[in-house]
PDB file of N, CA and C in Angstrom:
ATOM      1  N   UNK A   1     117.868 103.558 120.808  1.00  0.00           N
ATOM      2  CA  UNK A   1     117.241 103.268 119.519  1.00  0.00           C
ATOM      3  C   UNK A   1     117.709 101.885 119.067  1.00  0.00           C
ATOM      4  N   UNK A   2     116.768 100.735 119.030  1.00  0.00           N
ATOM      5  CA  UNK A   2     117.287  99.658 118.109  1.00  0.00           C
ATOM      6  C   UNK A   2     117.244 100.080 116.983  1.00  0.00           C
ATOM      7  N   UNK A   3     118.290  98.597 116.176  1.00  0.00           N
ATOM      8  CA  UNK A   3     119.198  98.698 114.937  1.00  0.00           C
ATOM      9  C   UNK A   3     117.869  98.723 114.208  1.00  0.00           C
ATOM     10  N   UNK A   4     117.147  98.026 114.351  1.00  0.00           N
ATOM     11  CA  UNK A   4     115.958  98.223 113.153  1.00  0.00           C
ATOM     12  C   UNK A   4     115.856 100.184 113.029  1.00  0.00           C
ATOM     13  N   UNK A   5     115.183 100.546 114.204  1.00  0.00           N
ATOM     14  CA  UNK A   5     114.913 101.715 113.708  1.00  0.00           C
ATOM     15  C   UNK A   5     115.835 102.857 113.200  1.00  0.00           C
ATOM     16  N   UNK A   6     117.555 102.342 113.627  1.00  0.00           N
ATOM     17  CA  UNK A   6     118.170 103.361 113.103  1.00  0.00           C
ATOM     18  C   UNK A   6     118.400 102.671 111.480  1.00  0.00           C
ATOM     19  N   UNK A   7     117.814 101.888 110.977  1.00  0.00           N
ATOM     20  CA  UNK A   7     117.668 101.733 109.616  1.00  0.00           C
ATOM     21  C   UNK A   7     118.461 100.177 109.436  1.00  0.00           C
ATOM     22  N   UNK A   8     118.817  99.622 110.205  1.00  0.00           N
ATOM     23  CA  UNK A   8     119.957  98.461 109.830  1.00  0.00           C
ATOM     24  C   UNK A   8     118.738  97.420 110.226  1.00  0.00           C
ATOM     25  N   UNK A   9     119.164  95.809 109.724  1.00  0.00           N
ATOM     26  CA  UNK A   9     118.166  95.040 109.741  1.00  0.00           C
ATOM     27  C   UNK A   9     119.050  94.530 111.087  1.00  0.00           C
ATOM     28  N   UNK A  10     118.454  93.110 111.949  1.00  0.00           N
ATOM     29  CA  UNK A  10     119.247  92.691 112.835  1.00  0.00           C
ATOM     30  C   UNK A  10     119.396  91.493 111.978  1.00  0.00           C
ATOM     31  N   UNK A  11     120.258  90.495 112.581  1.00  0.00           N
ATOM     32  CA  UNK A  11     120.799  88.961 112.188  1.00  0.00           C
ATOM     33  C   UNK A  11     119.461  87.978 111.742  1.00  0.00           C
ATOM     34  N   UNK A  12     118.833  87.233 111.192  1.00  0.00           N
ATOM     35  CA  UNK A  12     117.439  86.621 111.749  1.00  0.00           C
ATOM     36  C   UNK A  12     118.143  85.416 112.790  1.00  0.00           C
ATOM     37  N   UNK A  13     117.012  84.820 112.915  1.00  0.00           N
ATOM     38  CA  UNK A  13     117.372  83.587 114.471  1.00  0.00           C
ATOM     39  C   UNK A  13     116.870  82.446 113.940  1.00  0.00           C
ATOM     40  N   UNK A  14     117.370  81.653 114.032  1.00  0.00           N
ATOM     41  CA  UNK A  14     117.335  79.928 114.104  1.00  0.00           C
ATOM     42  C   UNK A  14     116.152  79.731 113.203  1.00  0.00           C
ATOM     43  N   UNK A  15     114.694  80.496 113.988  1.00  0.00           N
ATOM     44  CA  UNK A  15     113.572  79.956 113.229  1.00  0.00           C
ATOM     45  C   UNK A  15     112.990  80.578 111.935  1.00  0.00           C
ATOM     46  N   UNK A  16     113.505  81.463 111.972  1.00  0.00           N
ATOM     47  CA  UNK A  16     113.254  82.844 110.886  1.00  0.00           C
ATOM     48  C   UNK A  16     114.277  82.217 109.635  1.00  0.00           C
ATOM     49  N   UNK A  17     115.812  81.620 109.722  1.00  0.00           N
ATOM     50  CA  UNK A  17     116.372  80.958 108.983  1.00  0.00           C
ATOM     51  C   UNK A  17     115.495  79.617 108.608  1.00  0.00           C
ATOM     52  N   UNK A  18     115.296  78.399 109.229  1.00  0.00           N
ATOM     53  CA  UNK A  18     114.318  77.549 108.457  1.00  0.00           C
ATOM     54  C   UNK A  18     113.218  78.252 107.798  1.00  0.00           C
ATOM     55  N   UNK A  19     112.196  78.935 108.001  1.00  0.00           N
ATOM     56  CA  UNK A  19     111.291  79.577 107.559  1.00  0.00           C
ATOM     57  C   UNK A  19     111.907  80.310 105.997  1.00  0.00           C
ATOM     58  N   UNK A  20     112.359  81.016 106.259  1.00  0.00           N
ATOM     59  CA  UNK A  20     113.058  80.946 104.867  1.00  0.00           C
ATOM     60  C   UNK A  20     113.847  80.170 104.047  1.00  0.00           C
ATOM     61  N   UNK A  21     114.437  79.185 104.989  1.00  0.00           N
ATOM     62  CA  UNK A  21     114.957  77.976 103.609  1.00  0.00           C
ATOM     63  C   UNK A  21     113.850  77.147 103.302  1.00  0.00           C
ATOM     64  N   UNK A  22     112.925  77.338 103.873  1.00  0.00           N
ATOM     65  CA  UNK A  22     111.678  75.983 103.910  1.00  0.00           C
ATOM     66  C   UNK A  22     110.937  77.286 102.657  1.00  0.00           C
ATOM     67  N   UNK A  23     111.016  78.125 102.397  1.00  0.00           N
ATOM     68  CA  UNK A  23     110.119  79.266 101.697  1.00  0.00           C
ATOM     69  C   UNK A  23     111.075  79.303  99.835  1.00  0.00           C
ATOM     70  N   UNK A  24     111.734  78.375  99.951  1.00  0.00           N
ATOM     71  CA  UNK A  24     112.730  78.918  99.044  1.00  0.00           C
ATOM     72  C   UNK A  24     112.419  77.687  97.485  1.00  0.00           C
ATOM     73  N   UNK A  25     111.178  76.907  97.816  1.00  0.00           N
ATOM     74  CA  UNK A  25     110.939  76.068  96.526  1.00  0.00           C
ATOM     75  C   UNK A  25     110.279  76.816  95.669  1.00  0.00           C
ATOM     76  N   UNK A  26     109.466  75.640  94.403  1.00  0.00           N
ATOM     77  CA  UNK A  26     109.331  76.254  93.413  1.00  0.00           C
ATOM     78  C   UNK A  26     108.190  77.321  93.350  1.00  0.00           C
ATOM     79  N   UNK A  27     107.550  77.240  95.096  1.00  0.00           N
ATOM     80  CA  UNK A  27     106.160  77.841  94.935  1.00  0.00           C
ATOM     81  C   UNK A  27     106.337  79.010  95.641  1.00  0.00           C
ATOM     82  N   UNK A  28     107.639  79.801  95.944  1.00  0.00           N
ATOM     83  CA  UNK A  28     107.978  80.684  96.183  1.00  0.00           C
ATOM     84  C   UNK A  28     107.940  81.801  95.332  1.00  0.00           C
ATOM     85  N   UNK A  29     107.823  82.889  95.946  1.00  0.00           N
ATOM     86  CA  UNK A  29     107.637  83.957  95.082  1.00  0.00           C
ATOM     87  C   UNK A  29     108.592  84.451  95.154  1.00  0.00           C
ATOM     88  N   UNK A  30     108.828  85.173  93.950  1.00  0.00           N
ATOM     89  CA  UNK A  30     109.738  85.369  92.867  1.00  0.00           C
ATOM     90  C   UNK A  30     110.776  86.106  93.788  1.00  0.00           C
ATOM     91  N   UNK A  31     110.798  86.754  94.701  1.00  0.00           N
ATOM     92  CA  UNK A  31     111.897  87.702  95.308  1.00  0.00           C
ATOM     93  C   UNK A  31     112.930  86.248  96.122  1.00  0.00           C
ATOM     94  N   UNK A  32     111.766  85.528  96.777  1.00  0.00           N
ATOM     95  CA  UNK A  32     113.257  84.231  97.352  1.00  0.00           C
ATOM     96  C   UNK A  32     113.046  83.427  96.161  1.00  0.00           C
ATOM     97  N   UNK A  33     112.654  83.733  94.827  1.00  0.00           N
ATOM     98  CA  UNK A  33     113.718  82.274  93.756  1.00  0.00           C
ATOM     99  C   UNK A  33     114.843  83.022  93.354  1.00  0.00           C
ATOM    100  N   UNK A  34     115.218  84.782  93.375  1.00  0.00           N
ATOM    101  CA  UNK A  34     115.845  85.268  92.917  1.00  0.00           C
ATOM    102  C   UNK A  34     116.847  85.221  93.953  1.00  0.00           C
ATOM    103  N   UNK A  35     116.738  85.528  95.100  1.00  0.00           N
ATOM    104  CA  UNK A  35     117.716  85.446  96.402  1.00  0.00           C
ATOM    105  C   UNK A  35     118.448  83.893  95.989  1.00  0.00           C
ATOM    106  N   UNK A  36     117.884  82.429  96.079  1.00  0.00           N
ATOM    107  CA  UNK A  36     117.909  81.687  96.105  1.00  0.00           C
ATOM    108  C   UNK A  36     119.246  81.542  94.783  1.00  0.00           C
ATOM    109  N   UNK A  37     118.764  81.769  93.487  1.00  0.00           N
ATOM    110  CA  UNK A  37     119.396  81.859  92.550  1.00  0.00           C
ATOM    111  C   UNK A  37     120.864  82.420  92.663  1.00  0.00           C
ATOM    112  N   UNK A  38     120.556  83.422  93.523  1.00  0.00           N
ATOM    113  CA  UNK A  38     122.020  84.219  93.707  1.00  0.00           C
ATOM    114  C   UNK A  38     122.842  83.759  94.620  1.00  0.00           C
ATOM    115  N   UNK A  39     121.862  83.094  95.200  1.00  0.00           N
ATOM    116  CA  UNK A  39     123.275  82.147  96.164  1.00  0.00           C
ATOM    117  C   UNK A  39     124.170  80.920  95.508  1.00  0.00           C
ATOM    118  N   UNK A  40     123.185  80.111  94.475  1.00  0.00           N
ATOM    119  CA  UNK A  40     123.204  78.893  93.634  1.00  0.00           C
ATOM    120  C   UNK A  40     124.650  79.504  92.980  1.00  0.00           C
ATOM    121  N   UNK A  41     124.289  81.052  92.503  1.00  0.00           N
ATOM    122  CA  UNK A  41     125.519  81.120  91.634  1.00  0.00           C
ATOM    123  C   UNK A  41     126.800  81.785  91.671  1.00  0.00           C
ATOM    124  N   UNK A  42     126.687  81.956  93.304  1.00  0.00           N
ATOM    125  CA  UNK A  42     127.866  82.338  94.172  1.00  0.00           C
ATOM    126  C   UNK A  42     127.675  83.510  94.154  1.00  0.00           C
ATOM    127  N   UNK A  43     126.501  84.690  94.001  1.00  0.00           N
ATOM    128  CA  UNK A  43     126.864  86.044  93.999  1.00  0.00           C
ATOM    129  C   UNK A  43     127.000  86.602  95.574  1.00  0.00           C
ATOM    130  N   UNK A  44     126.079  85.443  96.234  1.00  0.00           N
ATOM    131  CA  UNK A  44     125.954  85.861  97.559  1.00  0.00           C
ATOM    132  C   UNK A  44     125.984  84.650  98.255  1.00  0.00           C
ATOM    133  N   UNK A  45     125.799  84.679  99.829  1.00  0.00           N
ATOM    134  CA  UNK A  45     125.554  83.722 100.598  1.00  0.00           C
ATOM    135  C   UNK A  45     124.516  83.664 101.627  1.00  0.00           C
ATOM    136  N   UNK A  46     124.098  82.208 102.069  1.00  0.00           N
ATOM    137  CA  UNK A  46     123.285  82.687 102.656  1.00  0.00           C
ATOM    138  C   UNK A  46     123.811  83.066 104.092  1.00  0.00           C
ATOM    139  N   UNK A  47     124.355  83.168 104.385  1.00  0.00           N
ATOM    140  CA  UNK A  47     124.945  83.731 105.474  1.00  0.00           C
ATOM    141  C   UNK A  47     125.296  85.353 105.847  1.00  0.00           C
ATOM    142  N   UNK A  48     125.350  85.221 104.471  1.00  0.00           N
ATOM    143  CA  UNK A  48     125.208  87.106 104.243  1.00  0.00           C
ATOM    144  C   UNK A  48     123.975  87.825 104.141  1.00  0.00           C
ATOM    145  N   UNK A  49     122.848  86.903 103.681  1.00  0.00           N
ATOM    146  CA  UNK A  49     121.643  87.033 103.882  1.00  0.00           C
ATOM    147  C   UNK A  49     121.080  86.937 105.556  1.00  0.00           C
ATOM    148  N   UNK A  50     121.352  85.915 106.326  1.00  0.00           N
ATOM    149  CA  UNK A  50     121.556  85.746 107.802  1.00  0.00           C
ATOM    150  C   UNK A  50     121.841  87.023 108.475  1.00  0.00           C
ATOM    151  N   UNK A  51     122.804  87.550 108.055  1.00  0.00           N
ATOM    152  CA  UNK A  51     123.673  88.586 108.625  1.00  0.00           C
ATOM    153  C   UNK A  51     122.747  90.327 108.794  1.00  0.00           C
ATOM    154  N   UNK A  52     122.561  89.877 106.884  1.00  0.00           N
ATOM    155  CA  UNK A  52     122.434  91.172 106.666  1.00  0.00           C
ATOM    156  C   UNK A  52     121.159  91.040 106.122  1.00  0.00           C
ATOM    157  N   UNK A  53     119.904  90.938 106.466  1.00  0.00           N
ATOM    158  CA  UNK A  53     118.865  90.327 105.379  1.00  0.00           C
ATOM    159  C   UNK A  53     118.268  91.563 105.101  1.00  0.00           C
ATOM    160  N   UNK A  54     117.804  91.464 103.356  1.00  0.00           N
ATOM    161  CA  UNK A  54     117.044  92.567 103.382  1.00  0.00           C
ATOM    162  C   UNK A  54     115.231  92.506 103.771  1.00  0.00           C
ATOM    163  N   UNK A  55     115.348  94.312 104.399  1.00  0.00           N
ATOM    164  CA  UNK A  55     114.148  94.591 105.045  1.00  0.00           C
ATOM    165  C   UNK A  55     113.211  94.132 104.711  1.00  0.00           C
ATOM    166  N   UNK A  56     112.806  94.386 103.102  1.00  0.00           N
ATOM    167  CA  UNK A  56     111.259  93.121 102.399  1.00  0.00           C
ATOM    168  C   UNK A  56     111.429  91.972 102.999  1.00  0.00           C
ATOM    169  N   UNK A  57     112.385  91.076 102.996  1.00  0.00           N
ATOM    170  CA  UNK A  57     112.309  90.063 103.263  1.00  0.00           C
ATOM    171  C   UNK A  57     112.680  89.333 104.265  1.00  0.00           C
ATOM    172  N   UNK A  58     112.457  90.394 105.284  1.00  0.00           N
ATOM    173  CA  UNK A  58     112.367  90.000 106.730  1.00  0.00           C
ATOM    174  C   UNK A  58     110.501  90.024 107.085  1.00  0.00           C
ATOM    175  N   UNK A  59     110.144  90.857 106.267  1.00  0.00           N
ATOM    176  CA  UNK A  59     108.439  91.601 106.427  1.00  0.00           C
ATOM    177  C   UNK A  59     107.863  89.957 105.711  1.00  0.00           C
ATOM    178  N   UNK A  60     108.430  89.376 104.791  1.00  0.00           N
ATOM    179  CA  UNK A  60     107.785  88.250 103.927  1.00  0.00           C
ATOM    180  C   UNK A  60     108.145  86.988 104.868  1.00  0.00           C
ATOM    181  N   UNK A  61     109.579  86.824 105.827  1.00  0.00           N
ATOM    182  CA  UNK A  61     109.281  85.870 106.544  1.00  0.00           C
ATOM    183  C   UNK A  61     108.176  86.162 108.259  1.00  0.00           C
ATOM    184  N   UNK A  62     108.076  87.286 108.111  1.00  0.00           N
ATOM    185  CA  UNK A  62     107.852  86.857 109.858  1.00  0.00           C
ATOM    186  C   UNK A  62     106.260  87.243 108.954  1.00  0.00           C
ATOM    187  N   UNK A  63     105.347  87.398 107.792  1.00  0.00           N
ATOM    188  CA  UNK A  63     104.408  87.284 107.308  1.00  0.00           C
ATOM    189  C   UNK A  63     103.872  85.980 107.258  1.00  0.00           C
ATOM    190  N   UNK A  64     104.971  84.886 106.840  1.00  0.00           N
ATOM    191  CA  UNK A  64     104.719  83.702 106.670  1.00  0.00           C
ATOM    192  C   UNK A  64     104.910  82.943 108.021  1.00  0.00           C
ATOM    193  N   UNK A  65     105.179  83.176 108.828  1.00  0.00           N
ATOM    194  CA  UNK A  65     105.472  82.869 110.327  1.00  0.00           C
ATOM    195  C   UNK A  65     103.957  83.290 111.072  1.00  0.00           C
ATOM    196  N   UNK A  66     103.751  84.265 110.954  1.00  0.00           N
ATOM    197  CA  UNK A  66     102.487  84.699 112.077  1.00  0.00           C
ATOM    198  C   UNK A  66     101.192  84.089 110.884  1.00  0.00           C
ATOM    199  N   UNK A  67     101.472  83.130 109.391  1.00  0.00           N
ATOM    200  CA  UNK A  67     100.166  82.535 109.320  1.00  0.00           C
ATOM    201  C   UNK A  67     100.416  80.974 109.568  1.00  0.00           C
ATOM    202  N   UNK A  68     101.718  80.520 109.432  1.00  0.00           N
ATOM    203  CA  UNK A  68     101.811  79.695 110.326  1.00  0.00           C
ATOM    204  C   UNK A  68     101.512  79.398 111.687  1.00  0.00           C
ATOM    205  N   UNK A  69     101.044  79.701 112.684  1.00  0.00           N
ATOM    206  CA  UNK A  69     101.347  79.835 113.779  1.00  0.00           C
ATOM    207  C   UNK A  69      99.850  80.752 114.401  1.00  0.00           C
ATOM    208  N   UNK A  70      99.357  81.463 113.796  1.00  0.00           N
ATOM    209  CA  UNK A  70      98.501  82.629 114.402  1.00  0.00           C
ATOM    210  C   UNK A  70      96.953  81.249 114.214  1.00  0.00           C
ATOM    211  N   UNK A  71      96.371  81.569 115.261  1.00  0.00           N
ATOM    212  CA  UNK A  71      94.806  80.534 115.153  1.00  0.00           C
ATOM    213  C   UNK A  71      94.145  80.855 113.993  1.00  0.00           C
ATOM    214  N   UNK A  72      93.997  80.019 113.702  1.00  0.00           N
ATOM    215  CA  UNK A  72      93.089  80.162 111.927  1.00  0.00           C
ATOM    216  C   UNK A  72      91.916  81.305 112.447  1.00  0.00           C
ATOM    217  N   UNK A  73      91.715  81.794 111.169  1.00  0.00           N
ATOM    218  CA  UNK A  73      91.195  82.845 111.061  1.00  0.00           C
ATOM    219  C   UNK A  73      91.348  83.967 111.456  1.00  0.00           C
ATOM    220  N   UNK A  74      92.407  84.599 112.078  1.00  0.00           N
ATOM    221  CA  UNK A  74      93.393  85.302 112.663  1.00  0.00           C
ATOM    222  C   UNK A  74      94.064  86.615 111.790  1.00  0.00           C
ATOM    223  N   UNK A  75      94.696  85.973 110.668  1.00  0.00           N
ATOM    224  CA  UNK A  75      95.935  86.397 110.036  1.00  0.00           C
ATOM    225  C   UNK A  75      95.158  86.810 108.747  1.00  0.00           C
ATOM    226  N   UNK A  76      94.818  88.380 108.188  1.00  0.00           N
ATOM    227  CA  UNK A  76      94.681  89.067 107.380  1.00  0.00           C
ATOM    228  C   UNK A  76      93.530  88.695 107.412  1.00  0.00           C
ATOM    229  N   UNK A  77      92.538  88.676 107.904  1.00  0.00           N
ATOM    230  CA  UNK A  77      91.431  88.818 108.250  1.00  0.00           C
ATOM    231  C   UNK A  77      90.274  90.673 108.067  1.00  0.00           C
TER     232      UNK A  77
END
């Protein structure tokens, strides 16, 4: 059984990290300005986010990844 399915998230990877720091301006939605915020004010890190990311927001980067990337007209179609 992978860690996903026994309920744990895995680490993200190299590109899944830019993708989310590149996701983290003002035109971000509200769940990474709040992540974002909480790092700004030391509650967390992003490395702990790296580590341990939560499940939504693994679903919101590899969302924003496969419309990056998927041939136009492709992605939620």
């Amino acid at each position: 059984m992978s860690a996903v399915a026994a309920g744990s998230v895995e680490p993200l990877d190299a590109g899944m990290r830019e993708s989310l720091s590149a996701s983290c301006g003002p035109d971000a939605p509200v769940e990474l300005q709040a992540l974002a915020a909480r790092v700004r004010e030391g509650r967390t890190s992003w490395e702990a986010v790296w580590e341990r990311p939560p499940p939504a927001l693994v679903g919101r980067v590899l969302a924003d990844v496969a419309r990056r990337w998927a041939p136009s007209g492709t992605v939620g179609a």
